[in-house]
N, C-alpha and C. Protein backbone atom coordinates (compact mmCIF):
# COMPACT_ATOMS: atom_id res chain seq x y z
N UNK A 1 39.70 -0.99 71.26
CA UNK A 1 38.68 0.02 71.01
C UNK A 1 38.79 0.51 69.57
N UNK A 2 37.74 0.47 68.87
CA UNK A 2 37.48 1.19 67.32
C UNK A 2 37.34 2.36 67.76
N UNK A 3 37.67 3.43 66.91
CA UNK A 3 37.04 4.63 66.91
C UNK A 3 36.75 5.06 65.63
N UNK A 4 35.68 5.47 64.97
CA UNK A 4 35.43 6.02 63.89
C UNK A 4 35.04 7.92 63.82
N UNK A 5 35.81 8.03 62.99
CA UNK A 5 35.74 9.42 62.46
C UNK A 5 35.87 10.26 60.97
N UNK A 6 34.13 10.82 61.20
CA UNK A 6 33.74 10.38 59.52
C UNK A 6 34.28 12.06 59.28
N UNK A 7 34.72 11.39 57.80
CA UNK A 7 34.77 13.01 57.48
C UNK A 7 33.76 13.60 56.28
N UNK A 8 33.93 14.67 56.02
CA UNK A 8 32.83 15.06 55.16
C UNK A 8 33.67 16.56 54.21
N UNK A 9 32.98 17.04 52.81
CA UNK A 9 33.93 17.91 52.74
C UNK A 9 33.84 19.31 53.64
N UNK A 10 34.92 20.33 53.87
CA UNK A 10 35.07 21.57 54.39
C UNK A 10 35.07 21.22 55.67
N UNK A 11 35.46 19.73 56.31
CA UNK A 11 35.53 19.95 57.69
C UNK A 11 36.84 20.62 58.23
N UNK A 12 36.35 20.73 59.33
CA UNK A 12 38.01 21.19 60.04
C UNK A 12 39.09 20.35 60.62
N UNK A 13 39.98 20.88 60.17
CA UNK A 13 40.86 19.45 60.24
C UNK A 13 41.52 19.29 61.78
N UNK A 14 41.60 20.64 62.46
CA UNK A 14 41.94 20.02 64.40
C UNK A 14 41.13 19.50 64.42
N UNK A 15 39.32 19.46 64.16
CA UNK A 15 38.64 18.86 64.94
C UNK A 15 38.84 17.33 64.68
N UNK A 16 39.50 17.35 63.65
CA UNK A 16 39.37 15.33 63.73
C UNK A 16 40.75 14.82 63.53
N UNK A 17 41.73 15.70 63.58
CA UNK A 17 43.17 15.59 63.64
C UNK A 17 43.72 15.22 65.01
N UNK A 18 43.20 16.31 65.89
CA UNK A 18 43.34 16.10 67.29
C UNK A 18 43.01 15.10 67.91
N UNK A 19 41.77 14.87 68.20
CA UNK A 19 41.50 13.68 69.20
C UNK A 19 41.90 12.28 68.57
N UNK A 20 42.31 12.31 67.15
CA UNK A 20 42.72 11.32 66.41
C UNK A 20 44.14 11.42 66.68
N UNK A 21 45.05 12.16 67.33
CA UNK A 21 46.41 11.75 67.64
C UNK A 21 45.83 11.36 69.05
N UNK A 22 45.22 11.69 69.71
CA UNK A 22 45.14 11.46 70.80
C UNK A 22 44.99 10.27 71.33
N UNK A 23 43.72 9.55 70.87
CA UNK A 23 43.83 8.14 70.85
C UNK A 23 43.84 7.27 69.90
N UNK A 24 44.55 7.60 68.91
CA UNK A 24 46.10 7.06 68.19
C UNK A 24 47.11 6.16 69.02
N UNK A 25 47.75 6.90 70.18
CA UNK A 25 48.44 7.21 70.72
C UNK A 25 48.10 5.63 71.78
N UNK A 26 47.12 5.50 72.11
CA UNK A 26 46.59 5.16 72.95
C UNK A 26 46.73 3.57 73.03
N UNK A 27 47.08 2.41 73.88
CA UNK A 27 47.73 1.05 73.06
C UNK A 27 46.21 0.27 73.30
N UNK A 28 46.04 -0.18 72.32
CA UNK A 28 45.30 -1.30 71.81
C UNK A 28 43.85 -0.78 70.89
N UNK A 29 44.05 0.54 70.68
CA UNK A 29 42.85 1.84 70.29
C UNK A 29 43.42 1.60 68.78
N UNK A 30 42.52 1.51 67.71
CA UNK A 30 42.74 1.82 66.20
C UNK A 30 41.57 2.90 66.04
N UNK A 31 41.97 3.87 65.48
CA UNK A 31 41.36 5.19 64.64
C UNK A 31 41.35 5.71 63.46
N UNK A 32 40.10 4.87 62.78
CA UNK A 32 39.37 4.92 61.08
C UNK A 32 38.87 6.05 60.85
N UNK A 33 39.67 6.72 59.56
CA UNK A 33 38.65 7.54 58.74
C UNK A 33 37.74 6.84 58.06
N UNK A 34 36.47 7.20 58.19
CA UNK A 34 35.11 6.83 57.09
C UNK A 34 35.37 7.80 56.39
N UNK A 35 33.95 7.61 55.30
CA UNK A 35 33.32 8.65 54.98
C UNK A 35 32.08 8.11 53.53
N UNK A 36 31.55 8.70 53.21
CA UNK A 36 30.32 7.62 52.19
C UNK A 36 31.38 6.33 51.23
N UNK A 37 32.18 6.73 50.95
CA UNK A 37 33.18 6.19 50.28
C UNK A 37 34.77 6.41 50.46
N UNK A 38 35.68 5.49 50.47
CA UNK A 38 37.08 5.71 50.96
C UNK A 38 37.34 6.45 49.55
N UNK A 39 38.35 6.92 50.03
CA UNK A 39 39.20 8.26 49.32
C UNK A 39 39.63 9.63 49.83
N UNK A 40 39.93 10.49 48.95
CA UNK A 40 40.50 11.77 50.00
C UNK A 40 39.18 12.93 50.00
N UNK A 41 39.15 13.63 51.32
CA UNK A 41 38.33 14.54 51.76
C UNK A 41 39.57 15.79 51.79
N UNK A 42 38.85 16.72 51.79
CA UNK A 42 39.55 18.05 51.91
C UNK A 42 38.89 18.90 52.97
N UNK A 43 39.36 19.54 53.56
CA UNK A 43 39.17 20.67 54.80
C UNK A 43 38.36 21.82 54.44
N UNK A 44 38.43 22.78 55.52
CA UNK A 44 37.82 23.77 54.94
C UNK A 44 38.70 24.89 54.63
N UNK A 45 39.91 24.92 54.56
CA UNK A 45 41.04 25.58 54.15
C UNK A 45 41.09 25.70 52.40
N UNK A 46 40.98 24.00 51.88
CA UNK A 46 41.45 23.77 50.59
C UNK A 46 42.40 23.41 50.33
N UNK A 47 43.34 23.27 51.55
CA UNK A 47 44.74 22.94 51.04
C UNK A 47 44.80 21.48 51.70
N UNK A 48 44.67 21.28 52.74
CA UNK A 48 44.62 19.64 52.92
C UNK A 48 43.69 18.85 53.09
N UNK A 49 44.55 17.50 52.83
CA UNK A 49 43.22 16.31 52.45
C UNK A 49 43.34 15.47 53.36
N UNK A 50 42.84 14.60 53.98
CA UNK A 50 42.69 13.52 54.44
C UNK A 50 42.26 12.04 53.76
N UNK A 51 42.93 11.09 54.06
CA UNK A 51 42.18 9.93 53.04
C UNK A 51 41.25 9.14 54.16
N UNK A 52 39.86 8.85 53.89
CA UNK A 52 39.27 8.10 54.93
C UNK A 52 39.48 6.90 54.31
N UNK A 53 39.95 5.94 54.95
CA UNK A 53 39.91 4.75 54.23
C UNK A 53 38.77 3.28 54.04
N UNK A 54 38.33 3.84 54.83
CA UNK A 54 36.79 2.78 55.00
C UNK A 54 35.36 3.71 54.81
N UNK A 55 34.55 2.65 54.47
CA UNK A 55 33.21 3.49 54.14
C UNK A 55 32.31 3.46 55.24
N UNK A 56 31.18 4.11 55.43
CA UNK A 56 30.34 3.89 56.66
C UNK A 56 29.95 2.26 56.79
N UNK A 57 29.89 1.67 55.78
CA UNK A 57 29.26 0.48 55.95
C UNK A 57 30.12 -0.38 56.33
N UNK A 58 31.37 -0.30 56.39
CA UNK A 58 32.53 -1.22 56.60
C UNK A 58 32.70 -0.81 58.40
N UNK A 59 31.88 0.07 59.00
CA UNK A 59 32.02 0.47 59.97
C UNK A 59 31.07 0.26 60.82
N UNK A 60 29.84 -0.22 61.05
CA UNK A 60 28.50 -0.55 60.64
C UNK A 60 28.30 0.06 63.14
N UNK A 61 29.94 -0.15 63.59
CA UNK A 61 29.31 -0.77 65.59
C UNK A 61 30.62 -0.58 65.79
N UNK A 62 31.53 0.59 65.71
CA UNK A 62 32.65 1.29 66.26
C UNK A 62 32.11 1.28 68.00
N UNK A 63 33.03 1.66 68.71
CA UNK A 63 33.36 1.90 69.73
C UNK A 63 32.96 2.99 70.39
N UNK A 64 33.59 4.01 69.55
CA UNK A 64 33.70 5.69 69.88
C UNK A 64 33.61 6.34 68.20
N UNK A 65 32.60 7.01 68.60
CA UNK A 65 32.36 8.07 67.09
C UNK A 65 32.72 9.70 67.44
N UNK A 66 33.94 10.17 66.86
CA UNK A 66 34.10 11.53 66.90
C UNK A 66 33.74 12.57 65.41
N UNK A 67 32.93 12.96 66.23
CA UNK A 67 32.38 13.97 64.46
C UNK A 67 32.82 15.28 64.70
N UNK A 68 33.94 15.95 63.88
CA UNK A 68 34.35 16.76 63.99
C UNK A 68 33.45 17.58 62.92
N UNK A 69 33.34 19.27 62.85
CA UNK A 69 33.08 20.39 62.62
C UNK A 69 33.48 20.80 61.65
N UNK A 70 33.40 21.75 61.33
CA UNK A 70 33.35 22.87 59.91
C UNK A 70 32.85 23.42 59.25
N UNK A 71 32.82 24.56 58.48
CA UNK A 71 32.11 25.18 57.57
C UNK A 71 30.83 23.93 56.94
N UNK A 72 31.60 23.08 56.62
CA UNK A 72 30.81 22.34 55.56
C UNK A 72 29.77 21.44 56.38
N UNK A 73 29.70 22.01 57.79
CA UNK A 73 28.51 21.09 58.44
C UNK A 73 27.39 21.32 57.69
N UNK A 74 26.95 22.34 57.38
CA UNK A 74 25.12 22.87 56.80
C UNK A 74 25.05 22.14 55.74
N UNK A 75 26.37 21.60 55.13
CA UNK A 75 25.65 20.73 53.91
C UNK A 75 25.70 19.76 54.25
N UNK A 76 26.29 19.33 55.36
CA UNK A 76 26.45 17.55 55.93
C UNK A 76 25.08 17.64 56.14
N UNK A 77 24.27 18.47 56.85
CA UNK A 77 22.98 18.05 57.75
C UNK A 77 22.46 17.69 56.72
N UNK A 78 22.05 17.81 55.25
CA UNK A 78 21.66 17.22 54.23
C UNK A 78 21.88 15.62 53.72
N UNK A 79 23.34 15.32 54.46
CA UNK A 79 23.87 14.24 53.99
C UNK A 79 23.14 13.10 54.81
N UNK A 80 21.65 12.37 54.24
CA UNK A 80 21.24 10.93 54.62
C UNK A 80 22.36 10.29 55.25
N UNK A 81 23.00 9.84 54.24
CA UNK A 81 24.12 8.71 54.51
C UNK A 81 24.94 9.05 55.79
N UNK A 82 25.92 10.01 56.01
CA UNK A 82 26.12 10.54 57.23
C UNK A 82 25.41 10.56 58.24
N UNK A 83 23.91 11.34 58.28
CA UNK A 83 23.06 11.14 59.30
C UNK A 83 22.79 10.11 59.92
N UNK A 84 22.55 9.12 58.46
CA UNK A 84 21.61 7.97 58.76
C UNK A 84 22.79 6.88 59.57
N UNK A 85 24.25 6.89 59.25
CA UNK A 85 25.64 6.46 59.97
C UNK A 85 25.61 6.57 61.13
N UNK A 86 25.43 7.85 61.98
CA UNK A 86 25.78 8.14 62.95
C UNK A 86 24.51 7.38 64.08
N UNK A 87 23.31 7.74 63.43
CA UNK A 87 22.10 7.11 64.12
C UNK A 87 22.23 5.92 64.49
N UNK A 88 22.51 5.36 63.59
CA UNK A 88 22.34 3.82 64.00
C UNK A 88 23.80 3.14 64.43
N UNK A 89 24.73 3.95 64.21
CA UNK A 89 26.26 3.30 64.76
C UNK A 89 26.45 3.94 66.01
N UNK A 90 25.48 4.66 66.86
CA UNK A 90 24.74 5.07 68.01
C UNK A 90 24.66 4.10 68.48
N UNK A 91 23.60 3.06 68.37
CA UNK A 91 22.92 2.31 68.72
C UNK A 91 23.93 1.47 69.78
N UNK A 92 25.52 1.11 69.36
CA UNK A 92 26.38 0.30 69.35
C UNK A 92 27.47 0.35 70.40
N UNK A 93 27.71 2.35 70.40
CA UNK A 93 28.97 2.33 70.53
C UNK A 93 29.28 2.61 72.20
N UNK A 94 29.88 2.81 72.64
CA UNK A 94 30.42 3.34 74.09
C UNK A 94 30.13 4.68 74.51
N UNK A 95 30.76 5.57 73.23
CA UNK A 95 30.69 7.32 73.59
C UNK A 95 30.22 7.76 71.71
N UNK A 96 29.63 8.24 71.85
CA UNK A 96 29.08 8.77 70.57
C UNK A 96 29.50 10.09 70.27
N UNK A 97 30.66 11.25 70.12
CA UNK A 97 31.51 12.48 70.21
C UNK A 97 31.21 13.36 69.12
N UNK A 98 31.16 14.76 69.48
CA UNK A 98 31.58 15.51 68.44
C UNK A 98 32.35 16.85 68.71
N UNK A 99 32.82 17.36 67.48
CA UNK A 99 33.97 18.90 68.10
C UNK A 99 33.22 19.90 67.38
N UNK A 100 32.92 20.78 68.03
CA UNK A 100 32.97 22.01 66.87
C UNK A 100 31.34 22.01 67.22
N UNK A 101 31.11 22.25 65.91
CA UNK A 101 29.49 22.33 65.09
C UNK A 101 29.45 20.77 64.64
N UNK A 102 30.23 19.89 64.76
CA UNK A 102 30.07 18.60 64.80
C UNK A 102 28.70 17.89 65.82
N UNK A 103 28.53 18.80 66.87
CA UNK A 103 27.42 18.49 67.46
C UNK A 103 25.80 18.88 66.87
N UNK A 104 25.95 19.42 65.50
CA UNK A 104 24.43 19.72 64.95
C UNK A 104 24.60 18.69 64.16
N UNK A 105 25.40 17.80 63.87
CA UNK A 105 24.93 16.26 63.33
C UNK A 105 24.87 14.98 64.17
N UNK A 106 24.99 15.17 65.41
CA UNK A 106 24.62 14.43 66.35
C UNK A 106 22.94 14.99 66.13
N UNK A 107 22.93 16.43 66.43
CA UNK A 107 21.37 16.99 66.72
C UNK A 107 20.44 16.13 65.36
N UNK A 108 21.09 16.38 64.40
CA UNK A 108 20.24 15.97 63.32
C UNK A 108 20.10 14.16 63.22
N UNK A 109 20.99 13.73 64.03
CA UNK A 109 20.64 11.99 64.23
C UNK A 109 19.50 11.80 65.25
N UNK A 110 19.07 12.90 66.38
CA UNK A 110 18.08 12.48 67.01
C UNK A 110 18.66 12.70 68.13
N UNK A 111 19.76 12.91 68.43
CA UNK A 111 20.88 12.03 69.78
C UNK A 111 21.13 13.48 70.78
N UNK A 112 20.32 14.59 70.49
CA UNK A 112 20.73 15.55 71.78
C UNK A 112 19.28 16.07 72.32
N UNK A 113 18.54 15.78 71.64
CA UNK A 113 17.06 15.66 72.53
C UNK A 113 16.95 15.97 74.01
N UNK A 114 16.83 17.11 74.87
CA UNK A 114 16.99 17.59 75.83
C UNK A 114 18.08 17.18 76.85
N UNK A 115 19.01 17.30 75.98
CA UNK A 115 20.41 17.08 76.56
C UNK A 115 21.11 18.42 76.28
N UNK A 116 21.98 18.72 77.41
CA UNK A 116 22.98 19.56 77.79
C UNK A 116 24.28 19.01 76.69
N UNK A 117 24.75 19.93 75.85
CA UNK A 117 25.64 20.46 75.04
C UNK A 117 26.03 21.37 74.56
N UNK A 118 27.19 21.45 73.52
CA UNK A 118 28.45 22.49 73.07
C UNK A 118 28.90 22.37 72.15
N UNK A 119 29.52 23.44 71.17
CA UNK A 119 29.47 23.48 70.11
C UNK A 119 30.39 24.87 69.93
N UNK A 120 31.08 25.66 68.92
CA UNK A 120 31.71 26.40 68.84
C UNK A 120 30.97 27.76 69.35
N UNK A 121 31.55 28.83 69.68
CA UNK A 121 31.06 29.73 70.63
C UNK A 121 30.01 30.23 69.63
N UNK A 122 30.40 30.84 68.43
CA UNK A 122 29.68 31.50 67.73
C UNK A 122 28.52 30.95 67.22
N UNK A 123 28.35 29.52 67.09
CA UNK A 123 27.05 28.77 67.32
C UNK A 123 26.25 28.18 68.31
N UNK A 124 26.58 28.52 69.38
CA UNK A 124 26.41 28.08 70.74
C UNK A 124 24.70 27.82 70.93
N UNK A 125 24.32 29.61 70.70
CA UNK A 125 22.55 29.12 71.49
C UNK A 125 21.65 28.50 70.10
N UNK A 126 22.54 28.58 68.97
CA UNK A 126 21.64 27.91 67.64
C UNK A 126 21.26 25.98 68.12
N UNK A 127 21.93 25.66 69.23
CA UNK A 127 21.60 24.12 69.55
C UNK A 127 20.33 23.84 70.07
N UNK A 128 19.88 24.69 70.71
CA UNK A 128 18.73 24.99 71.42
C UNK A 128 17.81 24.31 70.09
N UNK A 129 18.32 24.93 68.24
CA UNK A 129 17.19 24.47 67.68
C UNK A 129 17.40 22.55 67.44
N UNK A 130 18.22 22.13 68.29
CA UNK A 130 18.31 20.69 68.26
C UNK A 130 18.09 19.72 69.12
N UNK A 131 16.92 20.64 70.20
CA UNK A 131 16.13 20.44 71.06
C UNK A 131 17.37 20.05 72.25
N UNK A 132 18.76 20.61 72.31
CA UNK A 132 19.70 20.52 73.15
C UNK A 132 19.85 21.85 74.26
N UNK A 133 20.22 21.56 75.19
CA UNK A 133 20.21 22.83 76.71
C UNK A 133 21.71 23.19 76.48
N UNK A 134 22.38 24.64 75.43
CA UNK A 134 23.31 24.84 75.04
C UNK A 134 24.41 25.12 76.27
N UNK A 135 25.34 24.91 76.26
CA UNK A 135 26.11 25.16 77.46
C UNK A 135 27.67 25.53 77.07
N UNK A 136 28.34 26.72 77.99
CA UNK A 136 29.39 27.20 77.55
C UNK A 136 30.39 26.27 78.29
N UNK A 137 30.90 24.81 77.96
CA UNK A 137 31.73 24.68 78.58
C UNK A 137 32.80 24.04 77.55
N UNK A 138 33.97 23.64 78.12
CA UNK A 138 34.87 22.98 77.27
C UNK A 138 34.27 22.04 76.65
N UNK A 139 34.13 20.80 77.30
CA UNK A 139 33.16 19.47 77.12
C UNK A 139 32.51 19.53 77.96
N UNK A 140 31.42 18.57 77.19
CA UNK A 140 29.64 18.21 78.09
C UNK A 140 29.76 16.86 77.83
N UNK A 141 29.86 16.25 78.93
CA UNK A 141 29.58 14.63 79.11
C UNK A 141 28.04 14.44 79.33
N UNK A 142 27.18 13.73 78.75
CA UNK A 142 25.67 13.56 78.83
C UNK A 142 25.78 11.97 78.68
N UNK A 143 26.08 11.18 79.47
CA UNK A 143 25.65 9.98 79.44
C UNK A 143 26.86 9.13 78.46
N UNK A 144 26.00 8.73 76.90
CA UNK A 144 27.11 8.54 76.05
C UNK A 144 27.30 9.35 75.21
N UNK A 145 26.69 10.64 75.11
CA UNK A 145 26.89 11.38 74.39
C UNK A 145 27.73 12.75 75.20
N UNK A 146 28.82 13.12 73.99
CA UNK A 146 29.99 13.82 74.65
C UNK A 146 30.58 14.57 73.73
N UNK A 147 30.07 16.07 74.00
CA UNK A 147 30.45 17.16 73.26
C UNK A 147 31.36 18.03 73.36
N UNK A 148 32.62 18.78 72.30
CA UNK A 148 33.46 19.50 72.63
C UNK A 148 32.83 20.57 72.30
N UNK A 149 33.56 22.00 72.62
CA UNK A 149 33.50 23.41 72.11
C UNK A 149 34.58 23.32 70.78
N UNK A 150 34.71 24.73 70.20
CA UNK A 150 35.45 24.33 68.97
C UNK A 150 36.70 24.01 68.93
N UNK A 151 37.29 23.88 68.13
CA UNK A 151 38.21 23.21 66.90
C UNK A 151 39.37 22.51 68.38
N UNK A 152 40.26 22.81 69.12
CA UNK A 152 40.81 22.49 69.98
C UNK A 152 41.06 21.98 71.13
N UNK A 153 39.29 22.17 71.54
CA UNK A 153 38.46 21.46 72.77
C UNK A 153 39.02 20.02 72.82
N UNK A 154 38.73 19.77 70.90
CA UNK A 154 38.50 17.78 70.98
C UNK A 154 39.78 17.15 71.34
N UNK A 155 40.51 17.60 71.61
CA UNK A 155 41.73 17.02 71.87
C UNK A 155 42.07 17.03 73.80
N UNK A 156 41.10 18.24 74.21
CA UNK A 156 40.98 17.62 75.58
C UNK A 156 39.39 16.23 75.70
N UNK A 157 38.64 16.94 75.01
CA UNK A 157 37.50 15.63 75.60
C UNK A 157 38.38 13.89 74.91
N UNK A 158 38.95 14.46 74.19
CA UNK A 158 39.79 12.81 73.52
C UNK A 158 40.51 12.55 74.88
N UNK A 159 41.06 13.26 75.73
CA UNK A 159 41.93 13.38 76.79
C UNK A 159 41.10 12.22 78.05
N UNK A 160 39.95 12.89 77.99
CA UNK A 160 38.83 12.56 79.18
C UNK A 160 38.66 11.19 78.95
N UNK A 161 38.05 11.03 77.46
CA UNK A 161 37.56 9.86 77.00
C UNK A 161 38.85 9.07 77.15
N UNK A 162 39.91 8.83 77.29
CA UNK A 162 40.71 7.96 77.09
C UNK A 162 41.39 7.98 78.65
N UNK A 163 40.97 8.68 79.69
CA UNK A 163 40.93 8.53 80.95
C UNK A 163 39.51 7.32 81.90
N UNK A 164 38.64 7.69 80.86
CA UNK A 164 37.35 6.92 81.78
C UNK A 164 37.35 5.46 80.77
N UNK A 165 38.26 5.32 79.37
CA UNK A 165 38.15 4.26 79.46
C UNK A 165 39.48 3.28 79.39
N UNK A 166 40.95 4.31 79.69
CA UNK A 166 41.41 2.89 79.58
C UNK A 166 42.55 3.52 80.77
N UNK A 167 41.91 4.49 81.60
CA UNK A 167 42.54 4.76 82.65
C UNK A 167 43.18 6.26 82.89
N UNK A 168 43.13 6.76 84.30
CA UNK A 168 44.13 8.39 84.21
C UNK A 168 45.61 8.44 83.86
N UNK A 169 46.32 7.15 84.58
CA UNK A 169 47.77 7.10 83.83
C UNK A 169 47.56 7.06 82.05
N UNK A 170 46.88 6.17 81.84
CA UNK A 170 47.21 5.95 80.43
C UNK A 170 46.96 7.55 80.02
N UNK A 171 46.28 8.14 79.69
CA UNK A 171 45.15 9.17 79.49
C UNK A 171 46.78 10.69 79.99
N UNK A 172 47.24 10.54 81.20
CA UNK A 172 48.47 11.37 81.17
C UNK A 172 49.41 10.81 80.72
N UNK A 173 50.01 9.68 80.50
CA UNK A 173 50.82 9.16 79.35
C UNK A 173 50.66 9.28 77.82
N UNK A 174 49.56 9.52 77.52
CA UNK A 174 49.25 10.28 76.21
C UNK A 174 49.56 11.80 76.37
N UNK A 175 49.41 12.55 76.85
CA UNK A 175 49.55 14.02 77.33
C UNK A 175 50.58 13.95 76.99
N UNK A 176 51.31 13.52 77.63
CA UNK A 176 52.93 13.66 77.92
C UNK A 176 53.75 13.39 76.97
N UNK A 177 53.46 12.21 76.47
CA UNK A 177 54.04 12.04 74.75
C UNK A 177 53.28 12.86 73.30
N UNK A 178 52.40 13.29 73.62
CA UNK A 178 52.62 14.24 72.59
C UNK A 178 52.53 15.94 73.03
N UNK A 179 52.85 16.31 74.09
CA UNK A 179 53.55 17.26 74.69
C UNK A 179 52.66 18.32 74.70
N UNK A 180 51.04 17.68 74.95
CA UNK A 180 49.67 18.77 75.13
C UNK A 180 49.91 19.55 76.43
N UNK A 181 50.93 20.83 76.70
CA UNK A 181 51.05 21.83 77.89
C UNK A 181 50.81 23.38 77.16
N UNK A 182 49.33 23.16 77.01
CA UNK A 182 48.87 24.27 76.64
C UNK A 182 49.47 25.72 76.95
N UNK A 183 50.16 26.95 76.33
CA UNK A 183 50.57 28.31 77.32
C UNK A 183 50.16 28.70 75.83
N UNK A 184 49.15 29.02 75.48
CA UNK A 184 48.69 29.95 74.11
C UNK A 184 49.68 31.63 75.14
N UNK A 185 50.06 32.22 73.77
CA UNK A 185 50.60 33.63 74.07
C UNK A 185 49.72 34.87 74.56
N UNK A 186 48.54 34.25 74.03
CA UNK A 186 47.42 35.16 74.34
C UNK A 186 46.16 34.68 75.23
N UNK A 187 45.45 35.81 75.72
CA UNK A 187 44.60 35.43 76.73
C UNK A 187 43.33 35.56 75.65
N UNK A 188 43.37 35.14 74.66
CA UNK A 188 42.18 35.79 73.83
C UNK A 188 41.52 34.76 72.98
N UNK A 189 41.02 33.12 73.49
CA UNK A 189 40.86 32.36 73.01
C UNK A 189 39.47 31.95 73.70
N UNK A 190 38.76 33.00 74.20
CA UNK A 190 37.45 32.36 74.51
C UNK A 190 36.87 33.75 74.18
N UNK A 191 35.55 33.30 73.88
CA UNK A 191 34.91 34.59 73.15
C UNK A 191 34.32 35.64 75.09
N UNK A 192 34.17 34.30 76.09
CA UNK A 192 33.41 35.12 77.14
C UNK A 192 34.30 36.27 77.57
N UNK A 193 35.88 36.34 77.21
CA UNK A 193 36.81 37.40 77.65
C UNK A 193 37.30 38.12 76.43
N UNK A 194 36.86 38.01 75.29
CA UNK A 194 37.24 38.48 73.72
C UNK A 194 36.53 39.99 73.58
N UNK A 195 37.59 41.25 73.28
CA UNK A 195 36.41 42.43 72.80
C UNK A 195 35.52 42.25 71.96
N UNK A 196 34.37 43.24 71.59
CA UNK A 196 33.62 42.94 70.56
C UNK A 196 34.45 43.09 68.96
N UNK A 197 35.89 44.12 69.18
CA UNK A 197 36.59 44.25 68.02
C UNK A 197 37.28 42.87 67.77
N UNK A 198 37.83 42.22 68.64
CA UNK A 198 38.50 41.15 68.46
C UNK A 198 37.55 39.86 67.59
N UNK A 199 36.23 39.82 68.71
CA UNK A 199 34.88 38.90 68.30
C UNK A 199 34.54 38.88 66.57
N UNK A 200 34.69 40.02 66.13
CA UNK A 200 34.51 40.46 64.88
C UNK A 200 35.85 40.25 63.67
N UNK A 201 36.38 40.31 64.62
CA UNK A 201 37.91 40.28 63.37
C UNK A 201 37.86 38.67 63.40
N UNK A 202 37.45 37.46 64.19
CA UNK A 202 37.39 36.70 64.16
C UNK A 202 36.57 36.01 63.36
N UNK A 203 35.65 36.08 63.36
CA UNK A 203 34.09 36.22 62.31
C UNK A 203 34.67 36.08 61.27
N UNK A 204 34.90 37.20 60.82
CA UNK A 204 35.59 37.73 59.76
C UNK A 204 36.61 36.29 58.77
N UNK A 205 37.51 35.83 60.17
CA UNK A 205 38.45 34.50 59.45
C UNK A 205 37.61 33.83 59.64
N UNK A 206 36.45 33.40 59.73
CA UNK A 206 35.45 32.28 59.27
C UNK A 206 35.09 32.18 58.36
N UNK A 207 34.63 33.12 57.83
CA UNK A 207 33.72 33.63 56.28
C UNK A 207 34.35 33.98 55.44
């Protein structure tokens, strides 16, 4: 199985870090950074880079496409080349993925067209303008298209995806070796149980 995962600048780096250890991990699975051109991309932090090493065109009918999220989506939706990547390496693949706000460049390929999807909380009902039926869940499986919530989600839908295709052992044998037993310290990681003070102080580390 190929998997391609393009990056772009100011993305977030769980979203394509994660499901990229995930099926990494995974035996007979290879997982390519694209991006318009190989070289290093940077996050939306500023401090780390990623090197994609292949270009979209060297990638032309991957397997599995995970498009991870970030600040720097609003200028991706601008990006032809990206768009025009994902559209047609659509055409090809098995599961077509994204994390985050990674799912408004699926929207902008054409590919959520009255389909049920997800996207980070704080952008949630803005999908609606991507002719998508927004939905609060972890992941949304729609056929081949398969959406996380934000930045941490993608590392369970990488979970799923690597259960429906190369099995549930394999899929908990990945779990297990890289030691995904979630106990966050806090109960305060979904906005539907978050105060409005908390909601806001959060905001806040976005911008």
């Amino acid at each position: 199985m190929q998997v391609a995962i393009p990056l772009y600048p100011r993305f977030t780096a769980l979203d394509a870090v994660g499901p990229y250890t995930v099926l990494a991990f995974a035996p007979g699975w290879t997982v390519t950074f694209v991006a318009a051109e190989p070289g290093p991309v940077t996050d939306d932090r500023g401090s780390l880079t990623l090197t994609a090493t292949a270009a979209y065109a060297d990638l032309p009918r991957p397997d599995v496409i995970v498009v991870p999220g970030g600040p720097g989506t609003l200028e991706a939706l601008e990006d032809r080349a990206l768009v025009d990547w994902i559209a047609q390496a659509h055409e090809h693949t098995r599961w077509t993925t994204s994390v985050c706000s990674g799912s408004f460049l699926l929207g902008a390929a054409g590919l959520l067209e009255g389909l049920k999807a997800t996207t980070y909380w704080a952008l949630l009902e803005q999908l609606a303008e991507m002719g998508a039926e927004p939905v609060n869940e972890r992941f949304v499986a729609e056929g081949r298209i398969v959406t996380a919530a934000g930045v941490s989600a993608g590392i369970d839908m990488a979970l799923a995806l690597l259960a429906l295709a190369a099995g549930e052992p394999t899929a908990r044998a990945v779990q297990l070796a890289i030691e995904y037993d979630p106990r966050p310290p806090f109960d305060s990681g979904s906005a539907l149980t978050a105060s409005a003070d908390l909601t806001e102080r959060a905001l806040k580390l976005l911008s």
